[in-house]
C-alpha atoms as a PDB file:
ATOM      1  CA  UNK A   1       0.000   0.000   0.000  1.00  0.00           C
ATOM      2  CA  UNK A   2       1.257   2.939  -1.336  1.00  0.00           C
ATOM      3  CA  UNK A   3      -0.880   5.665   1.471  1.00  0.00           C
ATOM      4  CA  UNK A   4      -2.333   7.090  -1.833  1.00  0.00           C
ATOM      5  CA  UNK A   5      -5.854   7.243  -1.839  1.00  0.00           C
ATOM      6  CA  UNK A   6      -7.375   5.342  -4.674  1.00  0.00           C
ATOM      7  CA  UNK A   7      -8.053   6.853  -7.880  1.00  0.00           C
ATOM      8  CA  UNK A   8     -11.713   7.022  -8.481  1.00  0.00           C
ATOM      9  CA  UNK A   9     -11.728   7.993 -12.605  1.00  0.00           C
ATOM     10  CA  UNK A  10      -9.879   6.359 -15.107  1.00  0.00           C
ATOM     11  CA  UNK A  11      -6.822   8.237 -16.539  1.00  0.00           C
ATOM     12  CA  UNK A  12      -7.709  11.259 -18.599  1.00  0.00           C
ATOM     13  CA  UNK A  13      -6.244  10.021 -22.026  1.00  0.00           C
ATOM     14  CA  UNK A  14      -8.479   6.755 -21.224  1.00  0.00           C
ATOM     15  CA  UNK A  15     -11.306   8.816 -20.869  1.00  0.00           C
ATOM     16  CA  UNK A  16     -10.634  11.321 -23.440  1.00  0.00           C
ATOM     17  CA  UNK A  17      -9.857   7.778 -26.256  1.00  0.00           C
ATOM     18  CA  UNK A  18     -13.403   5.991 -25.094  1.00  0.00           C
ATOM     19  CA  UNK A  19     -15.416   8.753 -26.123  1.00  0.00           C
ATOM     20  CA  UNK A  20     -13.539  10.077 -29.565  1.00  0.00           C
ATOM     21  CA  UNK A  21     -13.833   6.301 -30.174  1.00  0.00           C
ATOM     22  CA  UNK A  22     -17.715   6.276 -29.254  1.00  0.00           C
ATOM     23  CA  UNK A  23     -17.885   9.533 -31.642  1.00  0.00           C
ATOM     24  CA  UNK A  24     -15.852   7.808 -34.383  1.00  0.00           C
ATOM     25  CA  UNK A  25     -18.022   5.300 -34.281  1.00  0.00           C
ATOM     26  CA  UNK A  26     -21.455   6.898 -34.138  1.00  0.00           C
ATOM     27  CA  UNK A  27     -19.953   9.302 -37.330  1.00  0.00           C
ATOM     28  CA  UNK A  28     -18.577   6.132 -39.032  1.00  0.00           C
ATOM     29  CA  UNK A  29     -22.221   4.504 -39.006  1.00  0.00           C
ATOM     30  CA  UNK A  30     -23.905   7.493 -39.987  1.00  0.00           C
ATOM     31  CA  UNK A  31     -21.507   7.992 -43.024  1.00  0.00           C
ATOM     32  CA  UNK A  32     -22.709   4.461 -44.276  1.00  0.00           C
ATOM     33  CA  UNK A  33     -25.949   4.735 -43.334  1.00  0.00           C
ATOM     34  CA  UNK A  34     -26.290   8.458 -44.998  1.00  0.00           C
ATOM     35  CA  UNK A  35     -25.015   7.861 -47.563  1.00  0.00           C
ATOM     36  CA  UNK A  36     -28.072   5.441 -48.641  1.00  0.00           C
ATOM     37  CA  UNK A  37     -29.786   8.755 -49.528  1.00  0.00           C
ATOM     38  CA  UNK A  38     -27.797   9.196 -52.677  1.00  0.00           C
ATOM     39  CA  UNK A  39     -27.710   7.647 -55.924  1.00  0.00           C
ATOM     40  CA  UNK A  40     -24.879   5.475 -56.639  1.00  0.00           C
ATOM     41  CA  UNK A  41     -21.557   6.866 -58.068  1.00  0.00           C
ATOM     42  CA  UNK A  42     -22.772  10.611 -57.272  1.00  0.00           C
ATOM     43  CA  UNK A  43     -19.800  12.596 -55.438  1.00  0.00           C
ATOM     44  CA  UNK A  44     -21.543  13.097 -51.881  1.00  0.00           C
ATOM     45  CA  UNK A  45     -22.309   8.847 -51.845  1.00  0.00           C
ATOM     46  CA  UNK A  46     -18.790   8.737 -52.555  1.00  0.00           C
ATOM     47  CA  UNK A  47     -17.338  10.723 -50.062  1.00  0.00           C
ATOM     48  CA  UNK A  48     -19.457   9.080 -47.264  1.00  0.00           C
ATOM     49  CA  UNK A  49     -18.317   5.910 -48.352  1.00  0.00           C
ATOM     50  CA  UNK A  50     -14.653   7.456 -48.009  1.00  0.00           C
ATOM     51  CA  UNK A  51     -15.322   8.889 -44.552  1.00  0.00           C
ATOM     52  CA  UNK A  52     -16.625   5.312 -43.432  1.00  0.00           C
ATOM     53  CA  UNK A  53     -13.094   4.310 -44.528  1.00  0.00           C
ATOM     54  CA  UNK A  54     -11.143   6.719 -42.723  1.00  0.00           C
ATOM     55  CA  UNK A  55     -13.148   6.796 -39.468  1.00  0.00           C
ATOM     56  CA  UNK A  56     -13.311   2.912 -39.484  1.00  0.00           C
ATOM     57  CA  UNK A  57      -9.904   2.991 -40.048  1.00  0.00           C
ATOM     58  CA  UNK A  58      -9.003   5.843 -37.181  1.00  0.00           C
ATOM     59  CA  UNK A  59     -11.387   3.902 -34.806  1.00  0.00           C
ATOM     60  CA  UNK A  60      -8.854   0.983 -35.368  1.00  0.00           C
ATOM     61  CA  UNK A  61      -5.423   3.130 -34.655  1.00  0.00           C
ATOM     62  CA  UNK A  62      -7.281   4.148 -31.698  1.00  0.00           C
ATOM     63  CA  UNK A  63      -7.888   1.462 -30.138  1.00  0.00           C
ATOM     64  CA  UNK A  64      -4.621  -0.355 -30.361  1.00  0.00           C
ATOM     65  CA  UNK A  65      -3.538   3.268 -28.607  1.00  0.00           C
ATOM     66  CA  UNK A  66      -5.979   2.120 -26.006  1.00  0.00           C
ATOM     67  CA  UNK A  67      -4.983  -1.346 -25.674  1.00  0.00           C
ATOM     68  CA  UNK A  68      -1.411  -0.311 -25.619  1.00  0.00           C
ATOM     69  CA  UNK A  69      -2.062   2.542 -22.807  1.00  0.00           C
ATOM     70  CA  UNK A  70      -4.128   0.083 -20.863  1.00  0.00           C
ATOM     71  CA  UNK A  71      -1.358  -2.437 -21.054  1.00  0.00           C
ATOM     72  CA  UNK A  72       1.194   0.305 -19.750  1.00  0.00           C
ATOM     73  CA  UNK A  73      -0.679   1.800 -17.536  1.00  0.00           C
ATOM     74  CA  UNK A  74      -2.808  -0.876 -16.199  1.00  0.00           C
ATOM     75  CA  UNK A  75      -4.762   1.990 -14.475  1.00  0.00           C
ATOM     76  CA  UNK A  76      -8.219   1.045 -13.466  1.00  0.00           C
ATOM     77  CA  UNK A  77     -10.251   2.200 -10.470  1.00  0.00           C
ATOM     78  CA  UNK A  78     -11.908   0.490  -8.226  1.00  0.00           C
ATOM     79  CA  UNK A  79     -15.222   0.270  -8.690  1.00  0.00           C
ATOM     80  CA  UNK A  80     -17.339   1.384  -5.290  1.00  0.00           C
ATOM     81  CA  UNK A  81     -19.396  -0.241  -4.125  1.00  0.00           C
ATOM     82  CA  UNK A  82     -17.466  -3.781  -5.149  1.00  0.00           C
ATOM     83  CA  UNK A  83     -19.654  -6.020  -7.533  1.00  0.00           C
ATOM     84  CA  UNK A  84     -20.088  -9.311  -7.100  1.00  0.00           C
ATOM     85  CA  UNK A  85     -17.271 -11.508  -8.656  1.00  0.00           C
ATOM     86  CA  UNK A  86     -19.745 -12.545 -11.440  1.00  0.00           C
ATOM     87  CA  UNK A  87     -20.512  -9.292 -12.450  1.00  0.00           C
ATOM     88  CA  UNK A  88     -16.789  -8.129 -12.827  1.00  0.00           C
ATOM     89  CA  UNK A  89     -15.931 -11.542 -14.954  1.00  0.00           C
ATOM     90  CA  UNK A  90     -18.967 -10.549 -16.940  1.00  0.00           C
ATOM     91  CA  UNK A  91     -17.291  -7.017 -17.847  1.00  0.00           C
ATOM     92  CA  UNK A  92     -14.261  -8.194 -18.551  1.00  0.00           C
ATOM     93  CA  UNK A  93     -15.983 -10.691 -21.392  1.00  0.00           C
ATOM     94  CA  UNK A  94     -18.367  -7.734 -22.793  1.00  0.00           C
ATOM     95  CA  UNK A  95     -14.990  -5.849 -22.649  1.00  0.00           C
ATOM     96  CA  UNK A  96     -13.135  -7.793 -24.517  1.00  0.00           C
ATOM     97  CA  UNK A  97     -16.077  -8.670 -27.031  1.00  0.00           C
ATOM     98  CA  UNK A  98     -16.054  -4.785 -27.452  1.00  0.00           C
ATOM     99  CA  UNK A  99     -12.602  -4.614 -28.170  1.00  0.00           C
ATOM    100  CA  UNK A 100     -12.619  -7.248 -31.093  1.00  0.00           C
ATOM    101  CA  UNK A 101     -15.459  -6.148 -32.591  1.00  0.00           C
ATOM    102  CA  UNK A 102     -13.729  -2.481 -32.838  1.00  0.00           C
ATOM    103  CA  UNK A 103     -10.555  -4.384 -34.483  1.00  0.00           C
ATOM    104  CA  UNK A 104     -12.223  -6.559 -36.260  1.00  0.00           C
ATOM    105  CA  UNK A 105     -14.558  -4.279 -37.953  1.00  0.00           C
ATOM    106  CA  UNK A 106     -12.118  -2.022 -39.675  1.00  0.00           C
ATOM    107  CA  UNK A 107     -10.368  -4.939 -40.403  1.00  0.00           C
ATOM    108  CA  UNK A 108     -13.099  -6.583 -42.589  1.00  0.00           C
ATOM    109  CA  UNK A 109     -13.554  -3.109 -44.443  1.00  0.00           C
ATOM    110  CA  UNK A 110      -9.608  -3.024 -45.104  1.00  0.00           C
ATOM    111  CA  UNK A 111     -10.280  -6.071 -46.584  1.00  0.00           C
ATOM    112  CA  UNK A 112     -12.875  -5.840 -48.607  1.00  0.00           C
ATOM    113  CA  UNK A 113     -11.634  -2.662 -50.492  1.00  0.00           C
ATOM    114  CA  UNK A 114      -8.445  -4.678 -50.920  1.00  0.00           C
ATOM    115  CA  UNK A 115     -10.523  -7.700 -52.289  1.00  0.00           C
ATOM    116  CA  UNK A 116     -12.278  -5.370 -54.627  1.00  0.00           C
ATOM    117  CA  UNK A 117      -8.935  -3.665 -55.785  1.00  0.00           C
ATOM    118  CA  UNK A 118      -9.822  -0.162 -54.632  1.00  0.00           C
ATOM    119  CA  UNK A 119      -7.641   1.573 -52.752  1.00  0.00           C
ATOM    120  CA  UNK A 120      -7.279   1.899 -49.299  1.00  0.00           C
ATOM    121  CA  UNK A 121      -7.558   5.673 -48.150  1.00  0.00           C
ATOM    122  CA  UNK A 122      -6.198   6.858 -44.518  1.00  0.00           C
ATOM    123  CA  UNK A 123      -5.935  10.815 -43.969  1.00  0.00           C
ATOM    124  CA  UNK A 124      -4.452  11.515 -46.907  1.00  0.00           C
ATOM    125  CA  UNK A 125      -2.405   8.603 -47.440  1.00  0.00           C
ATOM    126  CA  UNK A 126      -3.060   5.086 -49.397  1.00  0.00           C
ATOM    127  CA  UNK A 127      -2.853   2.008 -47.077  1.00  0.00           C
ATOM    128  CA  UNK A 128      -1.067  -1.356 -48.707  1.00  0.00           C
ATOM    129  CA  UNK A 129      -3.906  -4.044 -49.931  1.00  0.00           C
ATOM    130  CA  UNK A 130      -4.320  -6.864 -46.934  1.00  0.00           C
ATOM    131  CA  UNK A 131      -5.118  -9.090 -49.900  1.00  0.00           C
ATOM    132  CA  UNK A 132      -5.034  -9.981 -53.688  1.00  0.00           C
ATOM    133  CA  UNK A 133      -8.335  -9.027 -55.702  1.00  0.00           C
ATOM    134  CA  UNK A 134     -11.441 -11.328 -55.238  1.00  0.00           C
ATOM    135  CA  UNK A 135     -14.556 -10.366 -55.814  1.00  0.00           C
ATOM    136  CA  UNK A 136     -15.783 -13.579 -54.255  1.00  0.00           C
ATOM    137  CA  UNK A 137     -13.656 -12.511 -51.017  1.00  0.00           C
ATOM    138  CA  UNK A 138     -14.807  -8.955 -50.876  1.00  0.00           C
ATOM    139  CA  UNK A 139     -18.708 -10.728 -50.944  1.00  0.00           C
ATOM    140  CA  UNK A 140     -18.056 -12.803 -48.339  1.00  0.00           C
ATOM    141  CA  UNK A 141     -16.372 -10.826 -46.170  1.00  0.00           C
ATOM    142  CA  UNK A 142     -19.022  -7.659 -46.790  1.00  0.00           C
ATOM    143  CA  UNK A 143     -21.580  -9.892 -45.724  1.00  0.00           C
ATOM    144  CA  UNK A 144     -19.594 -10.651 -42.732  1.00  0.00           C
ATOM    145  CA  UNK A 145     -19.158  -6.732 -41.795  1.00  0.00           C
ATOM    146  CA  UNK A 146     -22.806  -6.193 -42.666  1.00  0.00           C
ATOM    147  CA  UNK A 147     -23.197  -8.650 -40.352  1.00  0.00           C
ATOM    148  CA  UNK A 148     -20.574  -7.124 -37.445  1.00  0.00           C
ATOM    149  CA  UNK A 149     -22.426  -3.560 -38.054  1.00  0.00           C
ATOM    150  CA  UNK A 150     -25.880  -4.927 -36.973  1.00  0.00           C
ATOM    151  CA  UNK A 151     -24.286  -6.655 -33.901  1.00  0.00           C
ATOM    152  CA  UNK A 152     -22.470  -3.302 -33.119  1.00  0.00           C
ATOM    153  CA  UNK A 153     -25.945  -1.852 -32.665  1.00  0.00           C
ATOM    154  CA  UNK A 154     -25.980  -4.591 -29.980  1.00  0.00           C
ATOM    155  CA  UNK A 155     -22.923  -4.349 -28.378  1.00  0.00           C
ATOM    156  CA  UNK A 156     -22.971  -0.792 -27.560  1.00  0.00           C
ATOM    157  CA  UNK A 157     -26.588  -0.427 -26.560  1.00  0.00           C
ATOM    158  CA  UNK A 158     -25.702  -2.985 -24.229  1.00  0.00           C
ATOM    159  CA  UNK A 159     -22.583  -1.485 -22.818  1.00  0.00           C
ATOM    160  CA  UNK A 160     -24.609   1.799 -22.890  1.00  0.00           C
ATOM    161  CA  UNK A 161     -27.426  -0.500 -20.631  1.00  0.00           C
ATOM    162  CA  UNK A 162     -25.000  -1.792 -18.204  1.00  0.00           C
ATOM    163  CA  UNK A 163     -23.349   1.879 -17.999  1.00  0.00           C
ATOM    164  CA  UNK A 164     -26.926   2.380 -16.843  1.00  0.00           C
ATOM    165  CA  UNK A 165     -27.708   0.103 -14.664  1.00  0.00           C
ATOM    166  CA  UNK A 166     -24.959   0.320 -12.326  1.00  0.00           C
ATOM    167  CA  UNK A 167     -25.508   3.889 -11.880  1.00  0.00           C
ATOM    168  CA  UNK A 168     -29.302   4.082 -11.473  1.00  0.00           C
ATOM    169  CA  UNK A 169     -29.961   0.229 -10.280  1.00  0.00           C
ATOM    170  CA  UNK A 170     -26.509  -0.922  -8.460  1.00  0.00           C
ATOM    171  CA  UNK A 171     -25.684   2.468  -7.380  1.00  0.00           C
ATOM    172  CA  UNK A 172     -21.844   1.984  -7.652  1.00  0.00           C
ATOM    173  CA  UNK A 173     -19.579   4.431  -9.932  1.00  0.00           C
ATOM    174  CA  UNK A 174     -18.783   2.375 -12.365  1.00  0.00           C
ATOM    175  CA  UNK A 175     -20.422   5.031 -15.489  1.00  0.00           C
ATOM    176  CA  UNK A 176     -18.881   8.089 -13.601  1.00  0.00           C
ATOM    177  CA  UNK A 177     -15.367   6.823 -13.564  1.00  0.00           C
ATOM    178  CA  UNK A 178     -15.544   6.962 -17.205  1.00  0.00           C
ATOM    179  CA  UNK A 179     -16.856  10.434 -16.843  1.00  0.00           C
ATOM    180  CA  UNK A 180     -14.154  13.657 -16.877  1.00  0.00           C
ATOM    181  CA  UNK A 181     -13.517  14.293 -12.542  1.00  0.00           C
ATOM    182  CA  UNK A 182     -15.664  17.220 -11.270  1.00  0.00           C
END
């Protein structure tokens, strides 16, 4: 025991990375879902589709910068009052579910412009192809991301839920860590 009183919010760059990453997100699925209002091959359908790319793509830098801090840093308070053991082994799944689904999403899109030959556009810059050109590849693996977007919805209105619940039901601080200190 160090005599330092424990920290009750996470790190500020923790808390500053999980919400750009919730805003990347929420802009990256409006992008695609926007961009269903235009016809095909017009400029502004085009550009949301390109946006999609980068955010995606951003979303996935950040969060191997969050993995990376977390690993360093291994800085997580203590949530007050303690839950029951279940309940923390049950975070650390949804957590880690979370966490694949925000590399493994970007991922898929990498790969399916790669699959389709198109390039691969990043701020500016032109990512390397993760694969040779298959159009059979890009279908399968679209389906597959269609697939990840819809459970996305599901994942973060749950972690949203649980946010929730242990403020209003449990009572604990578990949201409010995640919140900036007042």
């Amino acid at each position: 025991m160090t005599g330092q009183p424990a920290r009750k919010h996470y790190p500020t760059n923790a808390i500053a990375l999980h919400w750009l990453v919730l805003l990347l997100i929420v802009a990256a699925y409006a992008c695609i879902l926007l961009r269903e209002n235009y016809p095909r091959g017009s400029d502004i359908r085009e550009a949301l589709k390109t946006w999609h790319f980068m955010l995606g793509l951003s979303i996935l830098a950040l969060t191997f910068v969050r993995v990376g801090l977390r690993l360093i840093t291994r800085q997580t308070p203590p949530i007050t009052p303690e839950p029951p053991r279940w309940l923390h082994l049950l975070s650390i799944v949804a957590h880690v579910v979370i966490y694949i689904w925000m590399i493994t999403m970007p991922l898929a899109g990498w790969t399916i412009l790669s699959a389709e030959g198109d390039p691969i556009p990043f701020w500016g810059l032109t990512l390397p192809p993760l694969t040779d050109v298959s159009e059979q590849l890009a279908g399968q693996v679209e389906e597959l991301h269609e697939l990840g977007g819809t459970i996305g919805y599901f994942l973060l209105g749950l972690h949203a839920a649980a946010a929730l619940f242990h403020h209003y039901f449990l009572k604990d601080d578990t949201l409010t860590r995640m919140l900036p200190p007042r």
